[in-house]
PDB file of N, CA and C in Angstrom:
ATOM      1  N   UNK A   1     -17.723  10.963   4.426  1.00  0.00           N
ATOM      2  CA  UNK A   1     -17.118  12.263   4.168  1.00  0.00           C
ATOM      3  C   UNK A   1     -16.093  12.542   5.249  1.00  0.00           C
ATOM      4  N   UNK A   2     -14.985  12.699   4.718  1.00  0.00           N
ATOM      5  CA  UNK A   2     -13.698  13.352   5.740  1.00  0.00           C
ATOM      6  C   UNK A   2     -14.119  14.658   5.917  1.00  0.00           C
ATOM      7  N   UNK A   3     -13.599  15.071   7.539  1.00  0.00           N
ATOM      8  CA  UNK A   3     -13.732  16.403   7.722  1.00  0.00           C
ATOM      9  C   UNK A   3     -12.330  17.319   6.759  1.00  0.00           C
ATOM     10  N   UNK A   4     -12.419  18.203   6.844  1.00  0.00           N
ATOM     11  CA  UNK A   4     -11.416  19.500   6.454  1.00  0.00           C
ATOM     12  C   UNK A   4     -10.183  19.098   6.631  1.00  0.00           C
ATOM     13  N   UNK A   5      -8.919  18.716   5.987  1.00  0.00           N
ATOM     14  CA  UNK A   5      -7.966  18.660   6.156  1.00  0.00           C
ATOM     15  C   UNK A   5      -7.361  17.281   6.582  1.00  0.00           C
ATOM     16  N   UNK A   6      -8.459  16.315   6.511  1.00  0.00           N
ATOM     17  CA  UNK A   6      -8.240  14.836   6.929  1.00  0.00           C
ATOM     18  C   UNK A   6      -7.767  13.774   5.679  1.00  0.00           C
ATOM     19  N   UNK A   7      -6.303  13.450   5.823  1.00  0.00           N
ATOM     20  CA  UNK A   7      -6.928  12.532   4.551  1.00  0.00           C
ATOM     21  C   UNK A   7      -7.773  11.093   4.349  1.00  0.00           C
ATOM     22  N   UNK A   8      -8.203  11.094   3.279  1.00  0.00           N
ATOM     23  CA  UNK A   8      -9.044  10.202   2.746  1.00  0.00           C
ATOM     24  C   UNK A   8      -8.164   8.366   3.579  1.00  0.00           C
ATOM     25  N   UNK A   9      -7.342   8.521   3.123  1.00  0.00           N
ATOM     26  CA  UNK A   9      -6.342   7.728   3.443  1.00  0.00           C
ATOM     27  C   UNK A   9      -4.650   7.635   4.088  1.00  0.00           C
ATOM     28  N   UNK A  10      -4.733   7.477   5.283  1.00  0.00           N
ATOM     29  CA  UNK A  10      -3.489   7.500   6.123  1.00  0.00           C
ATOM     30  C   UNK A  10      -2.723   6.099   6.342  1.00  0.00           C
ATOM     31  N   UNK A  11      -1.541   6.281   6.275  1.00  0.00           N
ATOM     32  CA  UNK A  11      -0.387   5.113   6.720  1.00  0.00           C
ATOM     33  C   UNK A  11       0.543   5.127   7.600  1.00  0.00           C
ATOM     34  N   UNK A  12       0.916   4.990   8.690  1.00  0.00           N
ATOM     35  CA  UNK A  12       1.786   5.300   9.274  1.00  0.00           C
ATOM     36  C   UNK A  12       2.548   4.257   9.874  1.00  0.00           C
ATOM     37  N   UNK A  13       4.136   4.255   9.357  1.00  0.00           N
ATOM     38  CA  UNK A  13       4.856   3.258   9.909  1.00  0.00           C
ATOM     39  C   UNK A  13       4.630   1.837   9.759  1.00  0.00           C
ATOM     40  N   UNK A  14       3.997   1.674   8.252  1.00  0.00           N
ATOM     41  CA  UNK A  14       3.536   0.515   7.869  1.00  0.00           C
ATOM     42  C   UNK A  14       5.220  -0.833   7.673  1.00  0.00           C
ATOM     43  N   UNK A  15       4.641  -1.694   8.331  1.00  0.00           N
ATOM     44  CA  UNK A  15       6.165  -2.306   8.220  1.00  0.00           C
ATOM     45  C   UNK A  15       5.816  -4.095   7.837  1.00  0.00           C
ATOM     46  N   UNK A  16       6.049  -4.743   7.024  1.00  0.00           N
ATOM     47  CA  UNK A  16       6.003  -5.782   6.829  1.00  0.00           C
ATOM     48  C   UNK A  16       7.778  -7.093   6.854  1.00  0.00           C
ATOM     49  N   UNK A  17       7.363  -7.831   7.498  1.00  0.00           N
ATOM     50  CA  UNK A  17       8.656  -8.757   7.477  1.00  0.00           C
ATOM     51  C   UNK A  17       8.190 -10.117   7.378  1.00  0.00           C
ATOM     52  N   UNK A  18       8.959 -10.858   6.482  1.00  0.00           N
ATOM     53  CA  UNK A  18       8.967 -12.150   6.137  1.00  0.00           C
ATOM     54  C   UNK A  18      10.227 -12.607   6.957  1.00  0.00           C
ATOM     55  N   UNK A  19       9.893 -13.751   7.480  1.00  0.00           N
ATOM     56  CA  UNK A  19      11.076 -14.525   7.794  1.00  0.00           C
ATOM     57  C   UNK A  19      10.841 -16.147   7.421  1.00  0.00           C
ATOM     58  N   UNK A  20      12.004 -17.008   7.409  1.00  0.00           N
ATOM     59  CA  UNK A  20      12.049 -18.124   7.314  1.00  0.00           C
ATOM     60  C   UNK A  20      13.386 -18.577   8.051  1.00  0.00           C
ATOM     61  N   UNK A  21      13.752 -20.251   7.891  1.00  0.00           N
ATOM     62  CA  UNK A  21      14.265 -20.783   8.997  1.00  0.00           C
ATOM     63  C   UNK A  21      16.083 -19.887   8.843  1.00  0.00           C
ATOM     64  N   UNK A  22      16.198 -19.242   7.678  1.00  0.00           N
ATOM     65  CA  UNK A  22      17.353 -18.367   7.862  1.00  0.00           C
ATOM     66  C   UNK A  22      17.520 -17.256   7.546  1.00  0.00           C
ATOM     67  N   UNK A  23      16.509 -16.870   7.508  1.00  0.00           N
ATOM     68  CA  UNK A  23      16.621 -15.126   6.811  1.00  0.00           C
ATOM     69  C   UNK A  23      15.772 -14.371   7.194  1.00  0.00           C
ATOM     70  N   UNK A  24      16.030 -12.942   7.045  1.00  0.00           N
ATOM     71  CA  UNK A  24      14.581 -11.878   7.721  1.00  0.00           C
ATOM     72  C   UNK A  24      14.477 -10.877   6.268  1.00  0.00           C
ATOM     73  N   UNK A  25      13.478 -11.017   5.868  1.00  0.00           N
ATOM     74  CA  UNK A  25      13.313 -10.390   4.569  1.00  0.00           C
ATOM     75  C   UNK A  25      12.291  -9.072   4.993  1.00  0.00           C
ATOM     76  N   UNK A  26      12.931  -7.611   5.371  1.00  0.00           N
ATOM     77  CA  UNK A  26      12.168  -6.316   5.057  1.00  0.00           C
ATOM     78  C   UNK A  26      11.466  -6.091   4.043  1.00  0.00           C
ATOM     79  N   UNK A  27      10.059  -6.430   3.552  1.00  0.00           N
ATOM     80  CA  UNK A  27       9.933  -6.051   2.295  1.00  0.00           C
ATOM     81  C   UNK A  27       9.034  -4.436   2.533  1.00  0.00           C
ATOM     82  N   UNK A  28       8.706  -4.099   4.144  1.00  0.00           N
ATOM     83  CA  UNK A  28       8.569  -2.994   3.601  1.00  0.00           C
ATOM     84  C   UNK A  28       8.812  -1.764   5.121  1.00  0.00           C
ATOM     85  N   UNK A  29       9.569  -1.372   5.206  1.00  0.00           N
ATOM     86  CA  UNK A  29      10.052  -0.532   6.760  1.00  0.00           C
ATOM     87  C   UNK A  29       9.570   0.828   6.787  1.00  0.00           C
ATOM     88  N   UNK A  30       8.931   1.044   7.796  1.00  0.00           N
ATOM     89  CA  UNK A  30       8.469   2.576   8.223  1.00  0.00           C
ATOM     90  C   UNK A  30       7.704   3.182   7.013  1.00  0.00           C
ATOM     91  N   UNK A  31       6.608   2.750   6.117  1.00  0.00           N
ATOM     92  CA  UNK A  31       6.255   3.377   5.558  1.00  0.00           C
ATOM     93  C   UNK A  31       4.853   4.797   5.647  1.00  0.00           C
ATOM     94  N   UNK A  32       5.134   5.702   5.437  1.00  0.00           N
ATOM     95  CA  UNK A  32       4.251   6.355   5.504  1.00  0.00           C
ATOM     96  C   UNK A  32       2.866   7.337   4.339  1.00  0.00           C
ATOM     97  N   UNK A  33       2.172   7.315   4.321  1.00  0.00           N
ATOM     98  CA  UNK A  33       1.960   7.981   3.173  1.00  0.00           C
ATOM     99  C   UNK A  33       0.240   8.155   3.466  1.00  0.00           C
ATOM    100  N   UNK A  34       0.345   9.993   3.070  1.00  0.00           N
ATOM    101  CA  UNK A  34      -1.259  10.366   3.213  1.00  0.00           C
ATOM    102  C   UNK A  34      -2.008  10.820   2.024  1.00  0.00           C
ATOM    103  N   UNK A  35      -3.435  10.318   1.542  1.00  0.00           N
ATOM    104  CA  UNK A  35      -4.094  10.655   0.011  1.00  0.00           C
ATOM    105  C   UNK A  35      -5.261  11.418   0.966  1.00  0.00           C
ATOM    106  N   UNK A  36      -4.686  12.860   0.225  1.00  0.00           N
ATOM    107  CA  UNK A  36      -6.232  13.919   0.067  1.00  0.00           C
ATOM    108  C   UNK A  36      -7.131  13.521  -0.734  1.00  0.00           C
ATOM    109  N   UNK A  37      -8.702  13.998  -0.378  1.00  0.00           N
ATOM    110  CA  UNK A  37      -9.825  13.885  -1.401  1.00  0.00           C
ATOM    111  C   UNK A  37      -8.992  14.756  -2.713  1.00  0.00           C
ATOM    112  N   UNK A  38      -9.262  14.192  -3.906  1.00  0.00           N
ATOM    113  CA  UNK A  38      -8.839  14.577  -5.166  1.00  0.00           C
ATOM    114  C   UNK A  38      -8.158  13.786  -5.883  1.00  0.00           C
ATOM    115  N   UNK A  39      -6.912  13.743  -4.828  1.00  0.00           N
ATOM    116  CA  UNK A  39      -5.247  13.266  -5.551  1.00  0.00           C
ATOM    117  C   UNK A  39      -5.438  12.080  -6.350  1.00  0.00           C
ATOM    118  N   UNK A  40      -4.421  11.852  -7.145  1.00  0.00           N
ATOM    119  CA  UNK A  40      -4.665  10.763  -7.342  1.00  0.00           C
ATOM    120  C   UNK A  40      -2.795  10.094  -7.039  1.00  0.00           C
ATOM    121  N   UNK A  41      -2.678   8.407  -7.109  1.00  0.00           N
ATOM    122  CA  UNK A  41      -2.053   8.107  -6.486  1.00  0.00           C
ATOM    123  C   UNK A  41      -1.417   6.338  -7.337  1.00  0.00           C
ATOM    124  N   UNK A  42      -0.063   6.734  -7.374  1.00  0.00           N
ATOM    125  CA  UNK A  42       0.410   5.711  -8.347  1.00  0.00           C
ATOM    126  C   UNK A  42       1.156   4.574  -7.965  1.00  0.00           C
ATOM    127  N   UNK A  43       1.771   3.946  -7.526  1.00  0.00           N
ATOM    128  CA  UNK A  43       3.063   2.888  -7.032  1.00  0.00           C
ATOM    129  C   UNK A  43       3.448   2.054  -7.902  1.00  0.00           C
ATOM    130  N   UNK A  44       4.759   2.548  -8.307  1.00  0.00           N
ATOM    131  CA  UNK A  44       5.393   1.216  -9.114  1.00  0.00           C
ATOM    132  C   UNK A  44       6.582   0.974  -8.456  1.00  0.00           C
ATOM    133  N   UNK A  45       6.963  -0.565  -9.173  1.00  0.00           N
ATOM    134  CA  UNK A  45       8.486  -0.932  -9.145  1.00  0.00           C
ATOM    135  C   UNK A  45       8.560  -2.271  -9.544  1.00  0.00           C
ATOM    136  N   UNK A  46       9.792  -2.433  -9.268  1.00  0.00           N
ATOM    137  CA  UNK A  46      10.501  -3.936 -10.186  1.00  0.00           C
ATOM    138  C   UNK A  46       9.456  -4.969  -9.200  1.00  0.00           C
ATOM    139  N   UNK A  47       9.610  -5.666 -10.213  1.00  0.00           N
ATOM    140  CA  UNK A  47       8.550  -7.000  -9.860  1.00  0.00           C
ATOM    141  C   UNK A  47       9.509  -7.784  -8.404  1.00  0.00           C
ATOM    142  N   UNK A  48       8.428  -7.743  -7.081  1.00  0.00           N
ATOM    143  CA  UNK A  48       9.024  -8.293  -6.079  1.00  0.00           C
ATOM    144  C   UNK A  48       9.384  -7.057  -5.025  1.00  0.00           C
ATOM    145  N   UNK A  49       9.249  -5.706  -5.818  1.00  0.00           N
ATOM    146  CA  UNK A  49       9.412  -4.364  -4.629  1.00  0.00           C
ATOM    147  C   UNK A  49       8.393  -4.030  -3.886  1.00  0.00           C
ATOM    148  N   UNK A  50       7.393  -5.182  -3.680  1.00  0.00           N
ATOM    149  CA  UNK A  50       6.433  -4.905  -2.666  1.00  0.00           C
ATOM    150  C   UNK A  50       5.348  -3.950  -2.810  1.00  0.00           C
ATOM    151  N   UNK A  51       5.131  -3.353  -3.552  1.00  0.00           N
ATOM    152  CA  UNK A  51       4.695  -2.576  -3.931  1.00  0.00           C
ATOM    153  C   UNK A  51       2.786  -2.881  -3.862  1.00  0.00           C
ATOM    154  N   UNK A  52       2.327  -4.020  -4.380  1.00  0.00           N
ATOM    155  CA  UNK A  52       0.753  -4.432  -4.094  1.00  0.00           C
ATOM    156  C   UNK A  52       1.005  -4.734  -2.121  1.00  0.00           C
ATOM    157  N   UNK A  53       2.032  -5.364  -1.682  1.00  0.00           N
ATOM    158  CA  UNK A  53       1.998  -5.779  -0.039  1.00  0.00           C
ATOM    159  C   UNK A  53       1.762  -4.293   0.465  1.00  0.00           C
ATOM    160  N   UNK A  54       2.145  -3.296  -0.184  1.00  0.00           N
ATOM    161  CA  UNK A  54       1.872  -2.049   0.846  1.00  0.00           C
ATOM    162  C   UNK A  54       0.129  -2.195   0.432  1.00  0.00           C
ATOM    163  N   UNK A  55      -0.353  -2.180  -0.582  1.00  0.00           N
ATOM    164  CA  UNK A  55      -1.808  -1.831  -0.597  1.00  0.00           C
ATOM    165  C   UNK A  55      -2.614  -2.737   0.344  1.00  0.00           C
ATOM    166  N   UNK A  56      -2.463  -3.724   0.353  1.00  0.00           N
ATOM    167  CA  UNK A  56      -2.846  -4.987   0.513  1.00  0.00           C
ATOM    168  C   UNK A  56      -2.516  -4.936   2.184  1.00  0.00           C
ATOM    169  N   UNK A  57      -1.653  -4.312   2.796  1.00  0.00           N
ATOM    170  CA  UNK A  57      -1.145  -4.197   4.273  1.00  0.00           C
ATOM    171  C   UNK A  57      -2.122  -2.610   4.561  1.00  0.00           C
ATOM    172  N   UNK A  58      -2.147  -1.939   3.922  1.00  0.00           N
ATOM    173  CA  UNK A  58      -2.822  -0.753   4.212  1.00  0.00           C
ATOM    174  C   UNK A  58      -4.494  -0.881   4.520  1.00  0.00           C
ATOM    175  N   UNK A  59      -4.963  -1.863   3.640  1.00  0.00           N
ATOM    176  CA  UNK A  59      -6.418  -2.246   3.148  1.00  0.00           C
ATOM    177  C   UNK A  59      -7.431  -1.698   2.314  1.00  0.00           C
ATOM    178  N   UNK A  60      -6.259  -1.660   1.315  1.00  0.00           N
ATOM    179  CA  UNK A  60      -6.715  -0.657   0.332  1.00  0.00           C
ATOM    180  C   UNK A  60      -6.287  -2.055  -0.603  1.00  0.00           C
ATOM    181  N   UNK A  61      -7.703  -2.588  -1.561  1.00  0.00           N
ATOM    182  CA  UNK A  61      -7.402  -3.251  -2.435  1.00  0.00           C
ATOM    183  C   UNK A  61      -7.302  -2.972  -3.863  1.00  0.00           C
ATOM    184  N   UNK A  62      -6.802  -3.840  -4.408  1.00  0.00           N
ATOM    185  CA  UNK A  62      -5.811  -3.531  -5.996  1.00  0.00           C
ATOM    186  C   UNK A  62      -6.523  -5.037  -6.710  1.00  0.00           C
ATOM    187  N   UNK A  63      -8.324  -4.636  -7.076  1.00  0.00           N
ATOM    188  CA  UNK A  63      -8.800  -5.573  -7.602  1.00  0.00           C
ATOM    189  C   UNK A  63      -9.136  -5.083  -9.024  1.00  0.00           C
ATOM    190  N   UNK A  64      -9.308  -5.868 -10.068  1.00  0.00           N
ATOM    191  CA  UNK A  64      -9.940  -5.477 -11.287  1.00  0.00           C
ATOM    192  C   UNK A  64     -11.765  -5.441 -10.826  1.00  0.00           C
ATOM    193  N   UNK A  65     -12.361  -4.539 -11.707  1.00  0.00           N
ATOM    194  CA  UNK A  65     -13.721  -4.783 -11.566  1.00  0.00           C
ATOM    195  C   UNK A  65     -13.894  -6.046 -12.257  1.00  0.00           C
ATOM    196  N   UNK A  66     -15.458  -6.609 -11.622  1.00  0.00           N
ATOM    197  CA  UNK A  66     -15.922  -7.977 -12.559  1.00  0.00           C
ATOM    198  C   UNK A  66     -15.716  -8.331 -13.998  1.00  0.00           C
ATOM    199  N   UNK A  67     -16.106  -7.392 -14.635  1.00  0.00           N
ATOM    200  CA  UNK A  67     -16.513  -7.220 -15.805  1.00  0.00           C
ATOM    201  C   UNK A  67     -15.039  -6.558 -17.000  1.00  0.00           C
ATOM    202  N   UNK A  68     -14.353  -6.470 -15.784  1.00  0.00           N
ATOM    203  CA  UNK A  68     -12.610  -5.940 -16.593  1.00  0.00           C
ATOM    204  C   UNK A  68     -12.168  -7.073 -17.662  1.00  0.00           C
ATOM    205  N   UNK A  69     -11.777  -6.854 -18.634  1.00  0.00           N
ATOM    206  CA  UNK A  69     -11.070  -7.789 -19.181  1.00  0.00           C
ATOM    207  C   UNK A  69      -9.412  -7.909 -19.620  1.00  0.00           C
ATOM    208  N   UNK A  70      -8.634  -8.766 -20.125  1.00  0.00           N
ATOM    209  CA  UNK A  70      -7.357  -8.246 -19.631  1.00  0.00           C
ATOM    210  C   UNK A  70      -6.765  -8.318 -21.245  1.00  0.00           C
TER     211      UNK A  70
END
């Protein structure tokens, strides 16, 4: 249980970088973002906008249950 006014889930300045032998790939700079008990909470974008690396960098996972089927 969070106290009063805490959120459930905090991010701050989440930053991910890929590099290789010639390039520096930002896929995700200064991100921030806070979920109150309740909210609910969506992320999309074009395939490759990083979008699961923020969950996945936060530690917040983006699994199907066992029993999901597709």
């Amino acid at each position: 249980m969070t106290e009063a006014g805490q959120p459930l889930i905090q991010i701050q300045d989440l930053t991910k970088v890929f590099y290789t032998d010639e390039i520096e790939t930002h896929a995700l700079s200064g991100i921030h973002l806070s979920v109150n008990k309740g909210e609910y909470v969506a992320m999309s974008g074009p395939s490759g906008a990083a979008s699961q690396r923020c969950w996945r960098s936060s530690g917040c996972s983006i699994h199907r249950p066992p029993d999901a089927t597709r």
